[in-house]
Protein backbone atom coordinates (compact mmCIF):
# COMPACT_ATOMS: atom_id res chain seq x y z
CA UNK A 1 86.39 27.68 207.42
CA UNK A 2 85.54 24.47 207.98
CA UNK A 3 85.54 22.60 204.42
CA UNK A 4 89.43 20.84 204.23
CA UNK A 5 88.74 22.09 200.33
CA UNK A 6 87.68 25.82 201.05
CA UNK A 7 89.75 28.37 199.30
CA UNK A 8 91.69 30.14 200.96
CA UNK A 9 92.79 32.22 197.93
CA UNK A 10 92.05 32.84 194.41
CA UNK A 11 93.63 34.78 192.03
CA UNK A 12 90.96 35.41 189.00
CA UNK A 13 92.57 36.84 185.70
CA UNK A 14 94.73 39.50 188.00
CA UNK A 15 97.03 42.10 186.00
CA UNK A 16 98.89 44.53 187.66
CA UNK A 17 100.92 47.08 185.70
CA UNK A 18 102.88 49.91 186.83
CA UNK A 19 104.53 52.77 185.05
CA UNK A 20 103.29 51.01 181.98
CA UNK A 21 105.10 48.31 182.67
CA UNK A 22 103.18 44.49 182.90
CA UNK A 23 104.23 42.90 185.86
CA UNK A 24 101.18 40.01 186.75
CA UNK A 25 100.00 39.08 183.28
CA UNK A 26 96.46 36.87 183.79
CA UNK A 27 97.01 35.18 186.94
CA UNK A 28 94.39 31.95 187.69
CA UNK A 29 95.21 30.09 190.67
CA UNK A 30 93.63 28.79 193.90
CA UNK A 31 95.10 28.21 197.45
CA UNK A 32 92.95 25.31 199.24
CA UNK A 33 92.93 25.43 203.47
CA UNK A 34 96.01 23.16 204.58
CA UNK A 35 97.92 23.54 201.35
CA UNK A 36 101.25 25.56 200.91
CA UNK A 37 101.47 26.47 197.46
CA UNK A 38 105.56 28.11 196.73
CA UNK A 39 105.96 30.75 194.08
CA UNK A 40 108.82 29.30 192.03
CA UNK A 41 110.98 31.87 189.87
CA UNK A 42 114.14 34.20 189.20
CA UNK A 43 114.21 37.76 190.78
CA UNK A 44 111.49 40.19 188.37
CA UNK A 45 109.06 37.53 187.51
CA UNK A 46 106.36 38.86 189.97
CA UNK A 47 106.78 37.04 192.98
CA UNK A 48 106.81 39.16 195.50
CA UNK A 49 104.00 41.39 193.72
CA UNK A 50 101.71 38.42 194.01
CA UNK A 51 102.32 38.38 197.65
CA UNK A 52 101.51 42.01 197.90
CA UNK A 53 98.33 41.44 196.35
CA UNK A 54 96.93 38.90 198.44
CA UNK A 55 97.29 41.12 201.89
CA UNK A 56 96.37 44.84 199.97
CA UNK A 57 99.58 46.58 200.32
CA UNK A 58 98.94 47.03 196.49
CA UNK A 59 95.68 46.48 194.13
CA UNK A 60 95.18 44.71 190.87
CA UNK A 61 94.82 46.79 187.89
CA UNK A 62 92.50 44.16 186.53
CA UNK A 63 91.19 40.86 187.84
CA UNK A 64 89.85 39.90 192.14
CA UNK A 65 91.92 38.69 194.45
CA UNK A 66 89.65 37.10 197.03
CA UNK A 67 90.86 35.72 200.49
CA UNK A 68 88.65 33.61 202.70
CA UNK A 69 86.37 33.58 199.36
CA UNK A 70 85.42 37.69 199.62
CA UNK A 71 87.56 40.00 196.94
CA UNK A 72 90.40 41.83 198.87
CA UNK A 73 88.92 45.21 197.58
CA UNK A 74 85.81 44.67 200.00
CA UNK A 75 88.06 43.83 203.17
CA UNK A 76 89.28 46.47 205.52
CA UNK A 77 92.68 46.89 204.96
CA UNK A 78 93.68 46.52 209.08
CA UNK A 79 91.10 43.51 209.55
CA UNK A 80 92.75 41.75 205.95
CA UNK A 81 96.35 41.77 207.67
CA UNK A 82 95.01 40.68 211.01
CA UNK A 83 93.83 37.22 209.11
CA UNK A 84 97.50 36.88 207.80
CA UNK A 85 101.24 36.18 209.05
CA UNK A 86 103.36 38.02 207.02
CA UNK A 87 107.48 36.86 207.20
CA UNK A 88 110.57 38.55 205.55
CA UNK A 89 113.51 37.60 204.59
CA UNK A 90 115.08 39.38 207.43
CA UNK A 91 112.44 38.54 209.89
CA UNK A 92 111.45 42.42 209.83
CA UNK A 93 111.64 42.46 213.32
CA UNK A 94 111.65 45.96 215.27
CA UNK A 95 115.07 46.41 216.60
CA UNK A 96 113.96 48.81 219.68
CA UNK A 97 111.80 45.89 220.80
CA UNK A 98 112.89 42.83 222.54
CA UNK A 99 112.24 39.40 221.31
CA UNK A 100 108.84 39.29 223.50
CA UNK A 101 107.41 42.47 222.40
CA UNK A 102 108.48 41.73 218.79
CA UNK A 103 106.30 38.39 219.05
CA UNK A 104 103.58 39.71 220.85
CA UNK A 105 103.00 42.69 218.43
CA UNK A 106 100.20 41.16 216.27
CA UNK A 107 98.40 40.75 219.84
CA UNK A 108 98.81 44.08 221.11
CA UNK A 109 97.11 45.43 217.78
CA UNK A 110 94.24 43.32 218.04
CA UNK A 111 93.48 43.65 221.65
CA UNK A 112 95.45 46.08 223.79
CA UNK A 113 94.36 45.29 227.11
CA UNK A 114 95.40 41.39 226.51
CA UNK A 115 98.28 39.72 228.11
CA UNK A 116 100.03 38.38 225.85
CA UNK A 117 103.52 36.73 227.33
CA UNK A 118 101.69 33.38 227.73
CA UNK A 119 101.12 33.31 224.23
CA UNK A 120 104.48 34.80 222.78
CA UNK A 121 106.23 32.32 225.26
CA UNK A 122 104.52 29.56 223.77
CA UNK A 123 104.91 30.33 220.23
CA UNK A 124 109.10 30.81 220.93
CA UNK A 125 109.36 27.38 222.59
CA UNK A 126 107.11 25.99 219.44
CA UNK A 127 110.21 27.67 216.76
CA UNK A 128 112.70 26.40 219.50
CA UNK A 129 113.24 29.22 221.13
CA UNK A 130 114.08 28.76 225.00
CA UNK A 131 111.35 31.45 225.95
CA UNK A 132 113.59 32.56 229.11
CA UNK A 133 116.74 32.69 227.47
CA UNK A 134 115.61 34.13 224.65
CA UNK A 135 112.48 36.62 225.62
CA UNK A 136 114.48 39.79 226.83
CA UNK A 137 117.35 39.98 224.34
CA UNK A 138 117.19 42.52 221.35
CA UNK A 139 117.04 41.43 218.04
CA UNK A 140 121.01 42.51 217.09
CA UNK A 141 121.59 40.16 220.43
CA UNK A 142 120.39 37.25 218.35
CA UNK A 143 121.56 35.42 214.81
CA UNK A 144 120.52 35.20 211.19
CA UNK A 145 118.49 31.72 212.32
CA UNK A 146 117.41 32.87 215.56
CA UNK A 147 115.54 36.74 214.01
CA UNK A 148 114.10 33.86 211.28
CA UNK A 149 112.33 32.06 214.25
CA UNK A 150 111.70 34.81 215.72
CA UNK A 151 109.88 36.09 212.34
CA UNK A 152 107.86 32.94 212.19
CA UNK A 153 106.59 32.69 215.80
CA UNK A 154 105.51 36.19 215.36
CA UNK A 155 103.55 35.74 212.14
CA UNK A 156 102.07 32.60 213.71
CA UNK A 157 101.12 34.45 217.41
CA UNK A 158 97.49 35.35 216.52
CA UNK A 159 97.12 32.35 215.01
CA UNK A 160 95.83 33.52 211.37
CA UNK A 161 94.24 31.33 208.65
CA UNK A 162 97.39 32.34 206.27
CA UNK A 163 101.03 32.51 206.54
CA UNK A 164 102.66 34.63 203.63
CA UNK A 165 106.60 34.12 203.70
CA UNK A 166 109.09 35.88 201.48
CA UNK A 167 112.14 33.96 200.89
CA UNK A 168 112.08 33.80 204.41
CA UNK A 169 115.52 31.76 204.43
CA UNK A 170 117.47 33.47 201.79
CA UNK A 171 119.32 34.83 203.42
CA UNK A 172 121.02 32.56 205.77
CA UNK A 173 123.74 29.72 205.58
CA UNK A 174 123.05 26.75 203.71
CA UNK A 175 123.40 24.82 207.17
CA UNK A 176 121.09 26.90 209.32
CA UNK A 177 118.80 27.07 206.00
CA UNK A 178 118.04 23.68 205.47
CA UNK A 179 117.59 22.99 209.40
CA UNK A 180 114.99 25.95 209.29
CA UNK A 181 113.25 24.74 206.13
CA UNK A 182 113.09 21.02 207.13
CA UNK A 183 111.32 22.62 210.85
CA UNK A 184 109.41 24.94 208.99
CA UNK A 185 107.51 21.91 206.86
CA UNK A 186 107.42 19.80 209.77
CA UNK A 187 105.68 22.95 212.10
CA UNK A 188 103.06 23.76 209.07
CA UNK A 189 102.11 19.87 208.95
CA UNK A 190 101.36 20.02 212.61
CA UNK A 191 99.89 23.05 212.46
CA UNK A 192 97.43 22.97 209.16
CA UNK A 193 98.00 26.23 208.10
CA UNK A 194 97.79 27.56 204.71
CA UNK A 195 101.15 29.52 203.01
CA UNK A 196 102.30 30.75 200.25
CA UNK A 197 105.83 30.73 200.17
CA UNK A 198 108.06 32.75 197.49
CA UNK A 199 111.58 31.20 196.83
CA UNK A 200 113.52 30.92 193.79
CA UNK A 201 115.16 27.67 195.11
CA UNK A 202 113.75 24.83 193.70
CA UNK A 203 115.21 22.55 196.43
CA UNK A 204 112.91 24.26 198.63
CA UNK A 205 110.29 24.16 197.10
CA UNK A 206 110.27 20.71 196.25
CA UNK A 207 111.15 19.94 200.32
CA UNK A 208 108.12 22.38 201.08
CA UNK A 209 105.75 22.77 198.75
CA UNK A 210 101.73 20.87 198.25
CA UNK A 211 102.17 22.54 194.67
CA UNK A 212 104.77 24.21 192.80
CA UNK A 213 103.75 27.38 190.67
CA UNK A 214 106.38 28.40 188.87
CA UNK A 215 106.77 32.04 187.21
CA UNK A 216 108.28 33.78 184.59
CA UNK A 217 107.22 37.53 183.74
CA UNK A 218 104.55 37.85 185.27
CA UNK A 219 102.69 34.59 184.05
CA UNK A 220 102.23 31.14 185.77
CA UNK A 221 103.88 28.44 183.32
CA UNK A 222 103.23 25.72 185.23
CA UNK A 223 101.30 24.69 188.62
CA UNK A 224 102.00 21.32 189.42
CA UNK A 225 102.41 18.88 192.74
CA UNK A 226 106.39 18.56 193.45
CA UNK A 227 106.07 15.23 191.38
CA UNK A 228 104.34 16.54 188.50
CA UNK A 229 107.04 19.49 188.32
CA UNK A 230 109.51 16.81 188.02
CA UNK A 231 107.79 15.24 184.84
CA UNK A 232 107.38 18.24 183.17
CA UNK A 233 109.40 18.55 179.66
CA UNK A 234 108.71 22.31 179.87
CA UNK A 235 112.46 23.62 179.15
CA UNK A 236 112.31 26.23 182.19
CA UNK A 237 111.50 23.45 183.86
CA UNK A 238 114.20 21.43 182.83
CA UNK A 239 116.77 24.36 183.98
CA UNK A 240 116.08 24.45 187.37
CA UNK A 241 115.96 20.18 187.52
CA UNK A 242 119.43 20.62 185.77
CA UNK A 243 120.46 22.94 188.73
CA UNK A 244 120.29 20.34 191.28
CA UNK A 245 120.91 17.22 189.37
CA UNK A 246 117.58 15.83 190.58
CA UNK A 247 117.43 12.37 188.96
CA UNK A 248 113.92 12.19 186.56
C-alpha cells in the first residue's frame, strides 16, 4: 500500500468467546503502515488471542478483523499467512532443518522452484548472523539469542507487509534481551515494517513501541504513544510505571 497512513489492521468491535468464556471483549483499534503497535498486559488478558485473530488461526465470534483493509474471513487462509511474519517466543524453528532451510521456508512455500540461499543469506547477515558460520548448523547447535535471530530473519525472508511477534524475547537473559530488543527497533526503523508485538514488559514496550495498548481481560484500557502511557493516572497504569521506577 502506498498511503504512509493506510491501515494495515483494524480490529472493529471483535469478541471472541470460548467455552462460554469472554476472552476479547469489544476490541477497536487500528494498525497504520510503519507503526508497531505492542500489546501491553499480564498472562490471560487476551494477548496472544488477538494475535491469533489477525493471521486466522482462530475467528471472531463477533466483530471483522480486516488486514490490508479486506476482513480476514474473505482471505484465503494460506495467501493471509503468506502476507505475515509470524515469531515465537522460542523462534519455532524446525529442529530437523538447518539454519538455511529454517530461513528459507516461507520461500519454498511460495515458490518451490526458487533459489532461495541468496535471500536467506542475506536476511542472516541483516540479524547478525555470519551466513557461513552460521547457515549449516542445526538449531540445538545454536543459543537462546542466536534461534531468536534466526526466528526474525525467517519471518522477515519473504519480505511481508506485517511482522506478528509473541514475546519473542521472553525468554532469554536480560543481557542478550535487551541487545536483541534495542536491534530489533533499530532493524524495524530501517526496514518500515508494520508489527504488533505482545509483551507484558513495559520496558519493552516503551523501548519499542509507536503506541502502547495495554490490556486487561479481554478489553483495551488504554492506547496511547509511549509518552502518553506515561501521563496516564489510570491506576493499572500506574502499576506497571511503579515496576520500573520510571520517573513521571
Amino acid at each position: 500500500m502506498s498511503s504512509e497512513n493506510a491501515k494495515i489492521v483494524e480490529f472493529k468491535d471483535v469478541n471472541y468467546t470460548i467455552a462460554d468464556v469472554q476472552i476479547l471483549n469489544g476490541l477497536n483499534f487500528e494498525v497504520s503502515k510503519g507503526e508497531i503497535l505492542i500489546l501491553l498486559g499480564e498472562s490471560g488478558c487476551g494477548k496472544t488471542t488477538t494475535l491469533k485473530l489477525i493471521n486466522r488461526l482462530i475467528e471472531p465470534t463477533s466483530g471483522t478483523v480486516l488486514v490490508e483493509q479486506k476482513p480476514t474471513s474473505e482471505w484465503d487462509k494460506i495467501d493471509l499467512r503468506r502476507h505475515i511474519g509470524y515469531v515465537l517466543q522460542d523462534g519455532g524453528l524446525f529442529p530437523h532443518m538447518t539454519v538455511e532451510q529454517n530461513v528459507g521456508l516461507p520461500l519454498a512455500i511460495r515458490d518451490a522452484n526458487s533459489t532461495a540461499q541468496p535471500r536467506v543469506r542475506e536476511m542472516l547477515d541483516l540479524v547478525g548472523l555470519d551466513s557461513p558460520k552460521f547457515a549449516n548448523r542445526f538449531p540445538h547447535e545454536l543459543s537462546g539469542g542466536q534461534r531468536q535471530r534466526v526466528g526474525v530473519a525467517r519471518a522477515l525472508a519473504s519480505d511481508p507487509e506485517l511482522l506478528l511477534l509473541d514475546e519473542p524475547f521472553g525468554a532469554l537473559d536480560a543481557i542478550t534481551r535487551t541487545n536483541l530488543q534495542k536491534e530489533f527497533a533499530k532493524l524495524a526503523k530501517e526496514l518500515g515494517k508494520t508489527a504488533v508485538f505482545v509483551t507484558h514488559d513495559l520496558h519493552e514496550a516503551m523501548l519499542l513501541g509507536t503506541r502502547i495498548a495495554l490490556m486487561e481481560k479481554g478489553t483495551i484500557v488504554l492506547l496511547e504513544t509511549p509518552e502518553n502511557f506515561r501521563r496516564s493516572n489510570i491506576s493499572l497504569v500506574r502499576s506497571y510505571l511503579d515496576t520500573i521506577s520510571m520517573p513521571v
